[in-house]
PDB file of N, CA and C in Angstrom:
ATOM      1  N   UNK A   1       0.852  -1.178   0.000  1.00  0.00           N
ATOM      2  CA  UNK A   1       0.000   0.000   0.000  1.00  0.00           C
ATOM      3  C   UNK A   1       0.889   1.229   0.000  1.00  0.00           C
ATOM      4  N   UNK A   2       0.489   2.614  -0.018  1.00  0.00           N
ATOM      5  CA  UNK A   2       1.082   3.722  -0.341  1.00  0.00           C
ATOM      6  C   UNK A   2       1.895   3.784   0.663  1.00  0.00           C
ATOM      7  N   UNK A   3       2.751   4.080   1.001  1.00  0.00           N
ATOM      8  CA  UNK A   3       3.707   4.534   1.767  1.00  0.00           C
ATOM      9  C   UNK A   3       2.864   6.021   2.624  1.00  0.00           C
ATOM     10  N   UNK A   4       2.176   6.350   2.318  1.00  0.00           N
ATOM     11  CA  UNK A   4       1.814   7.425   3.098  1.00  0.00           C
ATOM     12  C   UNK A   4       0.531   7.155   3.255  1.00  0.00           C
ATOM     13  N   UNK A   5      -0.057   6.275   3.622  1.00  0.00           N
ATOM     14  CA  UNK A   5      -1.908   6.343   3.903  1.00  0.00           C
ATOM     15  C   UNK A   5      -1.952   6.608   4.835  1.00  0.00           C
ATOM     16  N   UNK A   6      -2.750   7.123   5.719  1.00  0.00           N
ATOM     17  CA  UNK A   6      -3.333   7.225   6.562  1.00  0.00           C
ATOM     18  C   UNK A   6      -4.519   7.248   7.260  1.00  0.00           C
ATOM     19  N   UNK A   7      -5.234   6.670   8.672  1.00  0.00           N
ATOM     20  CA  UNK A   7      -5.929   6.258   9.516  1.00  0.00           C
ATOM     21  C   UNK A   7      -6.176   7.243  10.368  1.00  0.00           C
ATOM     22  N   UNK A   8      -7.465   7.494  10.971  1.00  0.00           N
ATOM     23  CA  UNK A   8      -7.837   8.585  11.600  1.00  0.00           C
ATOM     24  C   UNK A   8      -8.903   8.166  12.329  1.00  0.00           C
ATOM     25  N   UNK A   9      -9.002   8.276  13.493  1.00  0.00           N
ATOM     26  CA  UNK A   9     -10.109   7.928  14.602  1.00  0.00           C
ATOM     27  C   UNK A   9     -10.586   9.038  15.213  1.00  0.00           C
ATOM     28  N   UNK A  10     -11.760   9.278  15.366  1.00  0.00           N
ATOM     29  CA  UNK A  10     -12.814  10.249  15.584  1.00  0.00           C
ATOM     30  C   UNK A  10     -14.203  10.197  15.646  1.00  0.00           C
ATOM     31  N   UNK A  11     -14.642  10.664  17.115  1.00  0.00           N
ATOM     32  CA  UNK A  11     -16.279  10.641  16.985  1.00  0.00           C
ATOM     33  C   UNK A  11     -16.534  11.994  15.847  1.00  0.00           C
ATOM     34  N   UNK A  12     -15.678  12.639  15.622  1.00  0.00           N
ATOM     35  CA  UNK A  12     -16.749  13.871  15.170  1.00  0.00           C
ATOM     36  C   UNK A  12     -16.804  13.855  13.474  1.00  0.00           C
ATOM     37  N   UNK A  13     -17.668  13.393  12.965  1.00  0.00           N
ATOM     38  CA  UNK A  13     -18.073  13.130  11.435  1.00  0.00           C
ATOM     39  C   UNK A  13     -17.569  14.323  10.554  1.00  0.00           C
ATOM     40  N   UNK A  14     -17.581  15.424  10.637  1.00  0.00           N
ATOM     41  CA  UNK A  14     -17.777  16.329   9.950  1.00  0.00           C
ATOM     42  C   UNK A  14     -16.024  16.427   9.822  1.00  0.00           C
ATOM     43  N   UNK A  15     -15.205  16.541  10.479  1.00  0.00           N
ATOM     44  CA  UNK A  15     -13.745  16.402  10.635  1.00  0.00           C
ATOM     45  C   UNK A  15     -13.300  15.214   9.910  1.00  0.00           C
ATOM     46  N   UNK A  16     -14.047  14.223  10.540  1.00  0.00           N
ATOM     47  CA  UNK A  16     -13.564  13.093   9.722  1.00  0.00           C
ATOM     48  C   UNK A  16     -13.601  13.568   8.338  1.00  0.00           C
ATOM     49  N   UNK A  17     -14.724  13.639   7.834  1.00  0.00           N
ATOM     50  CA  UNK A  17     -15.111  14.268   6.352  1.00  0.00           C
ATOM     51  C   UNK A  17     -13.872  15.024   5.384  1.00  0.00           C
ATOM     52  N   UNK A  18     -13.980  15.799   6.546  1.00  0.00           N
ATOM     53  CA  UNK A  18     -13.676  17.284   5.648  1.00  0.00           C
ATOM     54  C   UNK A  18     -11.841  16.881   5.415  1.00  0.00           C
ATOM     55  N   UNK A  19     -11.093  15.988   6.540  1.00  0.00           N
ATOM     56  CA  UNK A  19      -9.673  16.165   6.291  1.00  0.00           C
ATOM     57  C   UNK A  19      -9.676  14.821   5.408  1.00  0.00           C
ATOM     58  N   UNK A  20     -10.279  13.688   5.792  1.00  0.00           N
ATOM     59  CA  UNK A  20     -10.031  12.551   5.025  1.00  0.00           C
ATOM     60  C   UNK A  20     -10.071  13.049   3.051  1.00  0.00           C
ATOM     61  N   UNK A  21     -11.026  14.056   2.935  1.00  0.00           N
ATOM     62  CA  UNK A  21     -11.486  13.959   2.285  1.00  0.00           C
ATOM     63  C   UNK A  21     -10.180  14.813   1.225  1.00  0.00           C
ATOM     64  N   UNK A  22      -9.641  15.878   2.091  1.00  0.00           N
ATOM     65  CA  UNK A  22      -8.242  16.711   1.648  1.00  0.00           C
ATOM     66  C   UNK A  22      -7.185  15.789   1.008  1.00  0.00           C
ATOM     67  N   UNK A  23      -6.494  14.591   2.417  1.00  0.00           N
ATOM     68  CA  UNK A  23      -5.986  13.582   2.190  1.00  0.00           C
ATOM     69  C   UNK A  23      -5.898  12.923   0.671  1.00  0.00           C
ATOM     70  N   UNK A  24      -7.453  12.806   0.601  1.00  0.00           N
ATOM     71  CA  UNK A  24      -8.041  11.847  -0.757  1.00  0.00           C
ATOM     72  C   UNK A  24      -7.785  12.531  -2.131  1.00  0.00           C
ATOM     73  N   UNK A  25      -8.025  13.652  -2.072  1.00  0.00           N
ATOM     74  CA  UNK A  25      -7.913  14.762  -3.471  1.00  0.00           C
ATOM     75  C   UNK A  25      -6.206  14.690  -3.806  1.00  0.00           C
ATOM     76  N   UNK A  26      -5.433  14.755  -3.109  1.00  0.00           N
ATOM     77  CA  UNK A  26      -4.175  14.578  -3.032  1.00  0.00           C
ATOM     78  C   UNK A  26      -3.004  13.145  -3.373  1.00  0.00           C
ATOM     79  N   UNK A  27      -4.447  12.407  -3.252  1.00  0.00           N
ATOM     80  CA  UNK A  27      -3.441  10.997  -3.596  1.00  0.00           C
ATOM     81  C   UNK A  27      -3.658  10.138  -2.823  1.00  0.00           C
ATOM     82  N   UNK A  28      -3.520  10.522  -1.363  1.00  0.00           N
ATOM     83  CA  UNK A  28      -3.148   9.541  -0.055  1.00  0.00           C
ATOM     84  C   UNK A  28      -4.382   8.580   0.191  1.00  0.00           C
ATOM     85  N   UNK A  29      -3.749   7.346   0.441  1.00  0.00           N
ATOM     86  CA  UNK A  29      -5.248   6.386   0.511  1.00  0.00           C
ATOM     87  C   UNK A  29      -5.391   6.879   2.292  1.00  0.00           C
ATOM     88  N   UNK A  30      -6.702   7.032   2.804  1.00  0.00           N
ATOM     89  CA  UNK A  30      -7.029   7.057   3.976  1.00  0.00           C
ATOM     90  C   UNK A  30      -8.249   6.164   4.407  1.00  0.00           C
ATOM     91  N   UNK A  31      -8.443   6.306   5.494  1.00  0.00           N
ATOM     92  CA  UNK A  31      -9.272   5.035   5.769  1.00  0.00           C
ATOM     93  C   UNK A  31     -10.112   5.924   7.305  1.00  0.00           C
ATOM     94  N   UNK A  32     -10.955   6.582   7.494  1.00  0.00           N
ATOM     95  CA  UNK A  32     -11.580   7.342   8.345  1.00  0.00           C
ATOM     96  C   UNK A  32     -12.730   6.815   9.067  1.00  0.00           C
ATOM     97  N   UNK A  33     -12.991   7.065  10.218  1.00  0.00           N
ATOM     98  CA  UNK A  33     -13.790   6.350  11.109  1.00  0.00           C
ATOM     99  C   UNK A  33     -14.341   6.654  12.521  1.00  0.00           C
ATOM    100  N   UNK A  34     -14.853   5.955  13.163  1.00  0.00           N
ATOM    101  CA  UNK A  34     -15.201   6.419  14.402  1.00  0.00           C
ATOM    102  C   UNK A  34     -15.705   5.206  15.097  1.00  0.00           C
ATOM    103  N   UNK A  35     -15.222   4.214  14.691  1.00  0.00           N
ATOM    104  CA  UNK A  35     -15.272   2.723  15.306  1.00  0.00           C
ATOM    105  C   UNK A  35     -13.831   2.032  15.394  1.00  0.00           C
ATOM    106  N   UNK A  36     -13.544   1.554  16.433  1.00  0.00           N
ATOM    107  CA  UNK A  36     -12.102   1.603  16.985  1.00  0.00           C
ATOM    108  C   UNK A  36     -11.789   0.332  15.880  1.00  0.00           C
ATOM    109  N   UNK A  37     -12.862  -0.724  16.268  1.00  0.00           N
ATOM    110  CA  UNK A  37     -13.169  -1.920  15.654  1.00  0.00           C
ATOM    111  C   UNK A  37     -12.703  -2.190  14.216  1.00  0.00           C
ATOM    112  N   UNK A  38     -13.631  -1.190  13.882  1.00  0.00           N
ATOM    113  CA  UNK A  38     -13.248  -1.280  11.840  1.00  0.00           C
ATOM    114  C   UNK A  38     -11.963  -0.685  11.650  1.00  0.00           C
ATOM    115  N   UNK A  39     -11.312   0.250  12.381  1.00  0.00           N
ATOM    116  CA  UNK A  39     -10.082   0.972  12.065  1.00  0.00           C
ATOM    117  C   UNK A  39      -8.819  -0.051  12.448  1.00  0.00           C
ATOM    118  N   UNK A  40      -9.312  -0.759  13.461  1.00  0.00           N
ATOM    119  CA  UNK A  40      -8.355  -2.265  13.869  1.00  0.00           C
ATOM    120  C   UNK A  40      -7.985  -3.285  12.491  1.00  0.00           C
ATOM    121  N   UNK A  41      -9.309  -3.260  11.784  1.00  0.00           N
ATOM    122  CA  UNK A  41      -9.462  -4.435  10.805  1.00  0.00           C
ATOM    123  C   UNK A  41      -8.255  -3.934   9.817  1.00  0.00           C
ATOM    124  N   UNK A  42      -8.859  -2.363   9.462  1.00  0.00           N
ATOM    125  CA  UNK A  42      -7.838  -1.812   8.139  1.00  0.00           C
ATOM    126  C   UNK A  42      -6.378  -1.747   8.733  1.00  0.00           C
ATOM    127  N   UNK A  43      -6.528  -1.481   9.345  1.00  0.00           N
ATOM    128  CA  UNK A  43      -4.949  -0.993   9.569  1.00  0.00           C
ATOM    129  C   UNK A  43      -4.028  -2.548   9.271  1.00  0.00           C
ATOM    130  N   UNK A  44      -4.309  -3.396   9.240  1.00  0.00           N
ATOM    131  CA  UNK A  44      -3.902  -4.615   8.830  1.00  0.00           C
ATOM    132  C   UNK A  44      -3.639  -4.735   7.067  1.00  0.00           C
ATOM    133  N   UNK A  45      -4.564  -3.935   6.385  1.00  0.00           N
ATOM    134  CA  UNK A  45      -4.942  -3.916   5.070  1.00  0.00           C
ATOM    135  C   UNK A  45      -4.022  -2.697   4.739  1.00  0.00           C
ATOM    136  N   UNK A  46      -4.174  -1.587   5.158  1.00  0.00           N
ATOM    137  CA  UNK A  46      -4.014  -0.219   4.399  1.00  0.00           C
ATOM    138  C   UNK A  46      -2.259  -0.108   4.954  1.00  0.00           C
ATOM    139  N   UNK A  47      -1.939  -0.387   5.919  1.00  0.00           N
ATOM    140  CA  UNK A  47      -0.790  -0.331   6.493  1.00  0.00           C
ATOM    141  C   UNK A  47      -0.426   1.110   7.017  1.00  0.00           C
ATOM    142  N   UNK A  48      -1.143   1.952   7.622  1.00  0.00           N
ATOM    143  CA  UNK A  48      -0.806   3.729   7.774  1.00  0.00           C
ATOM    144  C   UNK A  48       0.326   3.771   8.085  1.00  0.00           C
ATOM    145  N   UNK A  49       0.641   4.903   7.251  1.00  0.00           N
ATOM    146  CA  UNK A  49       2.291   5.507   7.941  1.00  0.00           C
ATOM    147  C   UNK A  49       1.684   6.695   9.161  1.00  0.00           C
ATOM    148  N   UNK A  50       0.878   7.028   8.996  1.00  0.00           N
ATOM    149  CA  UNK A  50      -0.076   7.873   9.951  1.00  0.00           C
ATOM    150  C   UNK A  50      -0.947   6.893  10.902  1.00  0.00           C
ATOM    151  N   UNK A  51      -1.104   7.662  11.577  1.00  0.00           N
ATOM    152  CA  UNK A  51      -2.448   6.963  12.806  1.00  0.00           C
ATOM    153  C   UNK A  51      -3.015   8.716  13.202  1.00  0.00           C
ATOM    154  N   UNK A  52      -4.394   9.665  13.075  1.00  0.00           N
ATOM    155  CA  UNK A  52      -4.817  10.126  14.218  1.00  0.00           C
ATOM    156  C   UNK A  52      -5.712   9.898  15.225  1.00  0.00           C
ATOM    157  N   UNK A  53      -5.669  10.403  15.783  1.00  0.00           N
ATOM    158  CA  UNK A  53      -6.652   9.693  17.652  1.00  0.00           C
ATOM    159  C   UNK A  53      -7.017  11.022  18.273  1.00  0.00           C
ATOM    160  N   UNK A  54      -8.355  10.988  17.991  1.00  0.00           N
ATOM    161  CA  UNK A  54      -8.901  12.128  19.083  1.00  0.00           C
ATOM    162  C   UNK A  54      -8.531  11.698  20.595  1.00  0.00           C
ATOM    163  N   UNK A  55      -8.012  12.562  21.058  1.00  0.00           N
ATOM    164  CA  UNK A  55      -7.361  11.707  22.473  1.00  0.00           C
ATOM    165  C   UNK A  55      -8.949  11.709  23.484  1.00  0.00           C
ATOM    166  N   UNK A  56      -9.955  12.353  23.639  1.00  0.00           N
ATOM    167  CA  UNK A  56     -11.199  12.231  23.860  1.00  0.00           C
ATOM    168  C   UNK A  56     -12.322  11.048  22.826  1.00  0.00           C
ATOM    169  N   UNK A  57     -11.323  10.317  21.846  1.00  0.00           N
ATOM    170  CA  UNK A  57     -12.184   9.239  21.554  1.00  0.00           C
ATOM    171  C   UNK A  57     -12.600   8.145  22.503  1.00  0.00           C
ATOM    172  N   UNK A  58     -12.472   7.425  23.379  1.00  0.00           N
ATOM    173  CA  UNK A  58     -13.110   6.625  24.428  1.00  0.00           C
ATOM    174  C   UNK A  58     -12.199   6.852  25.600  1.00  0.00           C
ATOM    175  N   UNK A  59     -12.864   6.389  26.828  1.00  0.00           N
ATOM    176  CA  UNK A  59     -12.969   6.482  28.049  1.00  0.00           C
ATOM    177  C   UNK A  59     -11.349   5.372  28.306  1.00  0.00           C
ATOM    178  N   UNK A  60     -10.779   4.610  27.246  1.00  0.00           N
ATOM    179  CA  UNK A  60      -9.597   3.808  27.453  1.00  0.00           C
ATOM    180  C   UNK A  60      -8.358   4.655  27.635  1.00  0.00           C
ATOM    181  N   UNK A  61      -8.962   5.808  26.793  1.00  0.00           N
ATOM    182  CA  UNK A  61      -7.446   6.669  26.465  1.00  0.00           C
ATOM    183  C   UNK A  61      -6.626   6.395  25.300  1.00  0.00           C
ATOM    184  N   UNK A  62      -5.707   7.248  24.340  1.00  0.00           N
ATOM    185  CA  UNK A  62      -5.050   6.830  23.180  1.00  0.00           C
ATOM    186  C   UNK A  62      -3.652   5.531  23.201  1.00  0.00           C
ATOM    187  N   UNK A  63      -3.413   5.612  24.516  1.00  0.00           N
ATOM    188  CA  UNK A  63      -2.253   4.508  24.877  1.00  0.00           C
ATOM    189  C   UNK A  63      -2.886   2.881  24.876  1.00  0.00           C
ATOM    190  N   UNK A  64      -3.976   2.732  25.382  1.00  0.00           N
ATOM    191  CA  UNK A  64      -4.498   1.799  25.251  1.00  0.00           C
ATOM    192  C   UNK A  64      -5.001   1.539  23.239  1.00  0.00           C
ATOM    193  N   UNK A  65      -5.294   2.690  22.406  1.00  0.00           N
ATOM    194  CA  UNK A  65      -5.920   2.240  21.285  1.00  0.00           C
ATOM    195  C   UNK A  65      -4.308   2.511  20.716  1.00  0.00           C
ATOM    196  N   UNK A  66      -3.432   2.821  21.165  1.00  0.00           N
ATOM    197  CA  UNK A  66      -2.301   2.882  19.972  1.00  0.00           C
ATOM    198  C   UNK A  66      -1.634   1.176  20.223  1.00  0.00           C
ATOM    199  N   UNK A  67      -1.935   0.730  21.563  1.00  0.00           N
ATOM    200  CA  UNK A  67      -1.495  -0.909  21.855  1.00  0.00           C
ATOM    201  C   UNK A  67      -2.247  -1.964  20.534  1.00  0.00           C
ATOM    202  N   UNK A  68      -3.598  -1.305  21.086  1.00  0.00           N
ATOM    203  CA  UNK A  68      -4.200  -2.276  19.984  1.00  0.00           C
ATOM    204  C   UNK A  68      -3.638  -2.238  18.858  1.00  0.00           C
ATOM    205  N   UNK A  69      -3.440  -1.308  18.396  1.00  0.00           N
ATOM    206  CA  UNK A  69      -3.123  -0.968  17.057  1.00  0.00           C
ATOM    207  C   UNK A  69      -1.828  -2.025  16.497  1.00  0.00           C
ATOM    208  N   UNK A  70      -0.341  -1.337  17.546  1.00  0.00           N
ATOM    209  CA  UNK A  70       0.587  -2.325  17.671  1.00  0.00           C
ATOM    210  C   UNK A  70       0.006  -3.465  17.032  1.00  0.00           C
ATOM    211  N   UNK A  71      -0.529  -4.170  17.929  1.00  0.00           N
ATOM    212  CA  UNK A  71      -0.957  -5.666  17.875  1.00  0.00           C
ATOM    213  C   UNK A  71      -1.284  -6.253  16.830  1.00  0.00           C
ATOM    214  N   UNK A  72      -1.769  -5.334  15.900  1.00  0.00           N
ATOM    215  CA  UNK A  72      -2.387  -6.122  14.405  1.00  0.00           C
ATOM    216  C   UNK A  72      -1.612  -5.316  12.960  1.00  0.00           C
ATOM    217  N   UNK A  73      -0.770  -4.674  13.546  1.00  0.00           N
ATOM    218  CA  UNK A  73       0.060  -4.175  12.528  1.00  0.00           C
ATOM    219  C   UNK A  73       1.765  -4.271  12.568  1.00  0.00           C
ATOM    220  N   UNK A  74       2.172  -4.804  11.151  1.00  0.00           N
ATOM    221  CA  UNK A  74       3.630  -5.516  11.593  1.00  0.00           C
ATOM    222  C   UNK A  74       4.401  -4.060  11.145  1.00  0.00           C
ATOM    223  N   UNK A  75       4.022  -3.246  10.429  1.00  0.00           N
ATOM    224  CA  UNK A  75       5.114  -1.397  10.208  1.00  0.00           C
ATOM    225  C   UNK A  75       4.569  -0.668  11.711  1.00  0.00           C
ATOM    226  N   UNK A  76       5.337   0.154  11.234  1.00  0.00           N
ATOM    227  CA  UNK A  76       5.338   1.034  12.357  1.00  0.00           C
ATOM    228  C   UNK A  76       5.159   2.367  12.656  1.00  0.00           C
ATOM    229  N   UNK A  77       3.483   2.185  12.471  1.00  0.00           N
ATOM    230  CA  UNK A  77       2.856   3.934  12.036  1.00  0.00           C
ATOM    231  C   UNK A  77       3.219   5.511  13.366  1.00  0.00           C
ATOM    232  N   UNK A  78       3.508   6.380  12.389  1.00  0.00           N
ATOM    233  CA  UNK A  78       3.164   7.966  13.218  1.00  0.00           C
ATOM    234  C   UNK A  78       2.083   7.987  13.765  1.00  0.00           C
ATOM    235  N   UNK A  79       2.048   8.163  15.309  1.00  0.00           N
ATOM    236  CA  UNK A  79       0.725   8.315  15.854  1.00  0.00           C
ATOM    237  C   UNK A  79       0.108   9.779  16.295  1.00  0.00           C
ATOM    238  N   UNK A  80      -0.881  10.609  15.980  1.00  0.00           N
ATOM    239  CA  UNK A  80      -0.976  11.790  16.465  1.00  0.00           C
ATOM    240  C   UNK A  80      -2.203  12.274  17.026  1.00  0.00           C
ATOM    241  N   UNK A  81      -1.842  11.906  18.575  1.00  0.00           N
ATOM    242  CA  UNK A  81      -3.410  12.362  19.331  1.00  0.00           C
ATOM    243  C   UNK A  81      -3.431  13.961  19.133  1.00  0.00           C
ATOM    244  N   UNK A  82      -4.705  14.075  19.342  1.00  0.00           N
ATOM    245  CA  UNK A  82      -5.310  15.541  18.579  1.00  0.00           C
ATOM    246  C   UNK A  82      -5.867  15.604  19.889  1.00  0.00           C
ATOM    247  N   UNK A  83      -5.677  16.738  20.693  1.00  0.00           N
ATOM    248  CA  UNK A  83      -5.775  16.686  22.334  1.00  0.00           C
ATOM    249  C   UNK A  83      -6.698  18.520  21.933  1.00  0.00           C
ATOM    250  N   UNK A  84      -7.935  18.370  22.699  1.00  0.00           N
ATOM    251  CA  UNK A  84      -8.200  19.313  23.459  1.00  0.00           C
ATOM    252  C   UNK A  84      -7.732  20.640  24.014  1.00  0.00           C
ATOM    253  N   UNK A  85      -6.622  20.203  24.622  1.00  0.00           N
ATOM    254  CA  UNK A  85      -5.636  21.329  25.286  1.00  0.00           C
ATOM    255  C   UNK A  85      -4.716  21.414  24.940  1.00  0.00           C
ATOM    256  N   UNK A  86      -4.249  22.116  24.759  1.00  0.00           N
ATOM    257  CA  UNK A  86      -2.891  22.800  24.750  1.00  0.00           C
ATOM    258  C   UNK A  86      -1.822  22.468  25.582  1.00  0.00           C
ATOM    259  N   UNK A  87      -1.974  21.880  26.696  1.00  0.00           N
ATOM    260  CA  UNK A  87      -1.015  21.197  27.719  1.00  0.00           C
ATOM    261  C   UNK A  87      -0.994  19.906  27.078  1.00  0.00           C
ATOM    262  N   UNK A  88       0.114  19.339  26.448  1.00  0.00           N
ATOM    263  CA  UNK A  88       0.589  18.157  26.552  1.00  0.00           C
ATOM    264  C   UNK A  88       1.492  17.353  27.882  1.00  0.00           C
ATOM    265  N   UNK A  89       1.152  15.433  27.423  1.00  0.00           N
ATOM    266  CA  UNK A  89       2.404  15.208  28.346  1.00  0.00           C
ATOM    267  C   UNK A  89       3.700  15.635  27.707  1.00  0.00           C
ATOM    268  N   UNK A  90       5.279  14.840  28.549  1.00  0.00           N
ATOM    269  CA  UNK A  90       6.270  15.218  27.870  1.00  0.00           C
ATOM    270  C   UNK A  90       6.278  14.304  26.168  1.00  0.00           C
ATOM    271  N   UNK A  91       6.884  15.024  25.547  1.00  0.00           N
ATOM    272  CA  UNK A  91       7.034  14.903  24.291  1.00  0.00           C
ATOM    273  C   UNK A  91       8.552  14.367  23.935  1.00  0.00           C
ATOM    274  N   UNK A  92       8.922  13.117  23.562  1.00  0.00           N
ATOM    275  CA  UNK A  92       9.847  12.875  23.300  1.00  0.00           C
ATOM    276  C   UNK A  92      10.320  12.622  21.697  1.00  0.00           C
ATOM    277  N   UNK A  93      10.669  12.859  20.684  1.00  0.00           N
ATOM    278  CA  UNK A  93      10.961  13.526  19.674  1.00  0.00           C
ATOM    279  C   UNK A  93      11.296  11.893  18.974  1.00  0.00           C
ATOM    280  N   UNK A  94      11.843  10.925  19.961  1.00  0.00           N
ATOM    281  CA  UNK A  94      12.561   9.336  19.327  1.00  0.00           C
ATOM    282  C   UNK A  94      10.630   9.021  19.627  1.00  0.00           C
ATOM    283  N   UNK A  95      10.038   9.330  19.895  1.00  0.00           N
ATOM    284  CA  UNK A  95       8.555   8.473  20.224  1.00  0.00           C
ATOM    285  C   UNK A  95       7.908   8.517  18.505  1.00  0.00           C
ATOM    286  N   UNK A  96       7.298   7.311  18.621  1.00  0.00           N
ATOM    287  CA  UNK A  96       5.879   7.402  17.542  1.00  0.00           C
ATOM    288  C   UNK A  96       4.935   7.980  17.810  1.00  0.00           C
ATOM    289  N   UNK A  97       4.539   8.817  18.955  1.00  0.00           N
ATOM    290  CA  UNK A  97       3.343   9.387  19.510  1.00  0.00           C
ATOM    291  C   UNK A  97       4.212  10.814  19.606  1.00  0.00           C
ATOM    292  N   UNK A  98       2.680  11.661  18.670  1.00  0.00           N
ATOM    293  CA  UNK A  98       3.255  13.256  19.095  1.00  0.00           C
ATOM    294  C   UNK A  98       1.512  13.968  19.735  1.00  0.00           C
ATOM    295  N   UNK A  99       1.521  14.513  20.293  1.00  0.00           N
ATOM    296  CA  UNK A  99       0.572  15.081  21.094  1.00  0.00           C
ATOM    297  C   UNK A  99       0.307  16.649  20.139  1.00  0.00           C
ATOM    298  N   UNK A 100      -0.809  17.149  19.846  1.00  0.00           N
ATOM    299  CA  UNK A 100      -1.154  18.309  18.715  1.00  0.00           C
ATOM    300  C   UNK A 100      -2.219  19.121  19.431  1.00  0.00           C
ATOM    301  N   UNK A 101      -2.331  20.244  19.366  1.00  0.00           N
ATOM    302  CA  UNK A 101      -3.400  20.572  19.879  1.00  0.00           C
ATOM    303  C   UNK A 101      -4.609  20.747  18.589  1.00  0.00           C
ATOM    304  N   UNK A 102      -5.973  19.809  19.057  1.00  0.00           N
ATOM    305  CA  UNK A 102      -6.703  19.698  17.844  1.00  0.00           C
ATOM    306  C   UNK A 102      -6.778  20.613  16.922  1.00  0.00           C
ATOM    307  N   UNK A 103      -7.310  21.943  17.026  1.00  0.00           N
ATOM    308  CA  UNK A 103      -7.562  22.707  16.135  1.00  0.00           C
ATOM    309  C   UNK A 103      -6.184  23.068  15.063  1.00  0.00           C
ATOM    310  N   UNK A 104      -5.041  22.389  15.002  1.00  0.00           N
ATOM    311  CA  UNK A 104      -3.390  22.363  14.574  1.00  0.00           C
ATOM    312  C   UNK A 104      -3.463  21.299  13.629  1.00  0.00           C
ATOM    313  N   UNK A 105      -4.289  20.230  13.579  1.00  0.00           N
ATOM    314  CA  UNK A 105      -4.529  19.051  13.099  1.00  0.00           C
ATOM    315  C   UNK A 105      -4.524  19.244  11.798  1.00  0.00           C
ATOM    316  N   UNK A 106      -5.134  20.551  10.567  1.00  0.00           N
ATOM    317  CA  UNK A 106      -4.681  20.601   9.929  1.00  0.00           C
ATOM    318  C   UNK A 106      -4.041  21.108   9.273  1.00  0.00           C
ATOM    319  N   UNK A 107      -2.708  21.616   9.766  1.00  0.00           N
ATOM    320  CA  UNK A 107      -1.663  21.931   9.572  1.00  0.00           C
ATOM    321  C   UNK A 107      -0.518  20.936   9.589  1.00  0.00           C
ATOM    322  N   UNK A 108      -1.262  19.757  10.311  1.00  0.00           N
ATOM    323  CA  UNK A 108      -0.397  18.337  10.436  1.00  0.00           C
ATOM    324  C   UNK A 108      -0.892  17.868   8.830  1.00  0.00           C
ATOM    325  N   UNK A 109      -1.859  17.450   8.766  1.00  0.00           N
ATOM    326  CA  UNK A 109      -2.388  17.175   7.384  1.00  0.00           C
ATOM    327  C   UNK A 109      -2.565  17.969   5.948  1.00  0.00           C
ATOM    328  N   UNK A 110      -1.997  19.164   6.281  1.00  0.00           N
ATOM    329  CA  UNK A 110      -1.558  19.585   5.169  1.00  0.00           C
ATOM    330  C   UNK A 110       0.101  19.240   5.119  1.00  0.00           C
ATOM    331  N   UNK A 111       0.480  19.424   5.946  1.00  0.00           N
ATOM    332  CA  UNK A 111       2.072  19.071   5.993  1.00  0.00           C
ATOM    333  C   UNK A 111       2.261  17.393   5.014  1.00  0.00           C
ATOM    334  N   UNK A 112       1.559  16.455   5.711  1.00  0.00           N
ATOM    335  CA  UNK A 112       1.197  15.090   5.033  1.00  0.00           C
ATOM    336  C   UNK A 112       0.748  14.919   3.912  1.00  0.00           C
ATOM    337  N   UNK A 113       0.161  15.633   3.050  1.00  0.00           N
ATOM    338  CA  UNK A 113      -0.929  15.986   1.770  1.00  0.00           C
ATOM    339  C   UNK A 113       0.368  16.716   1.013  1.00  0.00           C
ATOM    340  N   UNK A 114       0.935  17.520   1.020  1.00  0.00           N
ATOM    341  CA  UNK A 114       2.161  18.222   0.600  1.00  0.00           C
ATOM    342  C   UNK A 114       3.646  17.386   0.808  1.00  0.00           C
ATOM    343  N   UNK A 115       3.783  17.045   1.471  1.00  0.00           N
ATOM    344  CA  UNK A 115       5.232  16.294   1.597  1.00  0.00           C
ATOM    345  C   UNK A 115       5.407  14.847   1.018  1.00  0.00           C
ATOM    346  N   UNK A 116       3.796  13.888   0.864  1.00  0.00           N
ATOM    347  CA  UNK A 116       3.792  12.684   0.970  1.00  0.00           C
ATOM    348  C   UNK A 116       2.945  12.281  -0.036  1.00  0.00           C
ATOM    349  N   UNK A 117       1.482  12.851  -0.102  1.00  0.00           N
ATOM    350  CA  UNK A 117       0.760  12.507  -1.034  1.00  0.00           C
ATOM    351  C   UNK A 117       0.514  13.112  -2.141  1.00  0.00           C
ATOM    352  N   UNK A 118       1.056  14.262  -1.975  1.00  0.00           N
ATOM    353  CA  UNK A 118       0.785  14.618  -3.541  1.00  0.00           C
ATOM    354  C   UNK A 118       1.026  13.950  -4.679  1.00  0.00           C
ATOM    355  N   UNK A 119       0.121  13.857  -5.526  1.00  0.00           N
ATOM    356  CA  UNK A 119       0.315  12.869  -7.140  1.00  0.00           C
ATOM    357  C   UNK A 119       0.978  13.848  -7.738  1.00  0.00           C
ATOM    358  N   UNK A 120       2.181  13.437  -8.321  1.00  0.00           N
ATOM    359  CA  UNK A 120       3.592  13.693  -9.135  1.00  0.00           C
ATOM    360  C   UNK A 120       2.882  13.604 -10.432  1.00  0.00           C
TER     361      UNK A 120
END
């Protein structure tokens, strides 16, 4: 699969929409959702070099859904919780997990859409 697809978890539809949909015009296969479940299945299929995670998607927390994730995927995707606040934990730069403050999210995905997916 593309070297740059990306996976995105989110209750809020309209977000999902609107960035998956940026992603898509650009090239990048994405795979968008709001069921932890179905995003488990693809990520096996699509292989993301991306992962995002509303860090307010379930009551488990993003450490618990980035494990799962681990678990059914043999690469080793960018993970980027999209946090609420502006206070992150510490941020370590060697990590697969970067902490964003949501409304920044697409500035992450334009960065991804421009660097990765654009069709040549």
């Amino acid at each position: 699969m593309n070297s740059c697809a990306v996976c995105m978890l989110d209750n809020d539809k309209d977000f999902l929409k609107i960035y998956a949909t940026l992603l898509q015009n650009k090239g990048c296969p994405v795979f968008a959702t709001d069921n932890l479940f179905l995003l488990l299945k693809y990520v096996k299929t699509i292989e993301p070099k991306w992962v995002f995670i509303d860090e307010k998607f379930s009551a488990v927390g993003p450490d618990e859904i980035i494990n799962s994730i681990n678990t059914v995927t043999e690469n080793s995707p960018r993970y980027t919780v999209m946090s609420p606040s502006k206070d992150f934990p510490y941020f370590d730069k060697s990590s697969p997990v970067e902490y964003i403050y949501k409304p920044h999210a697409l500035e992450k995905i334009i960065d991804i859409a421009e660097n990765c997916c654009i069709i040549q």
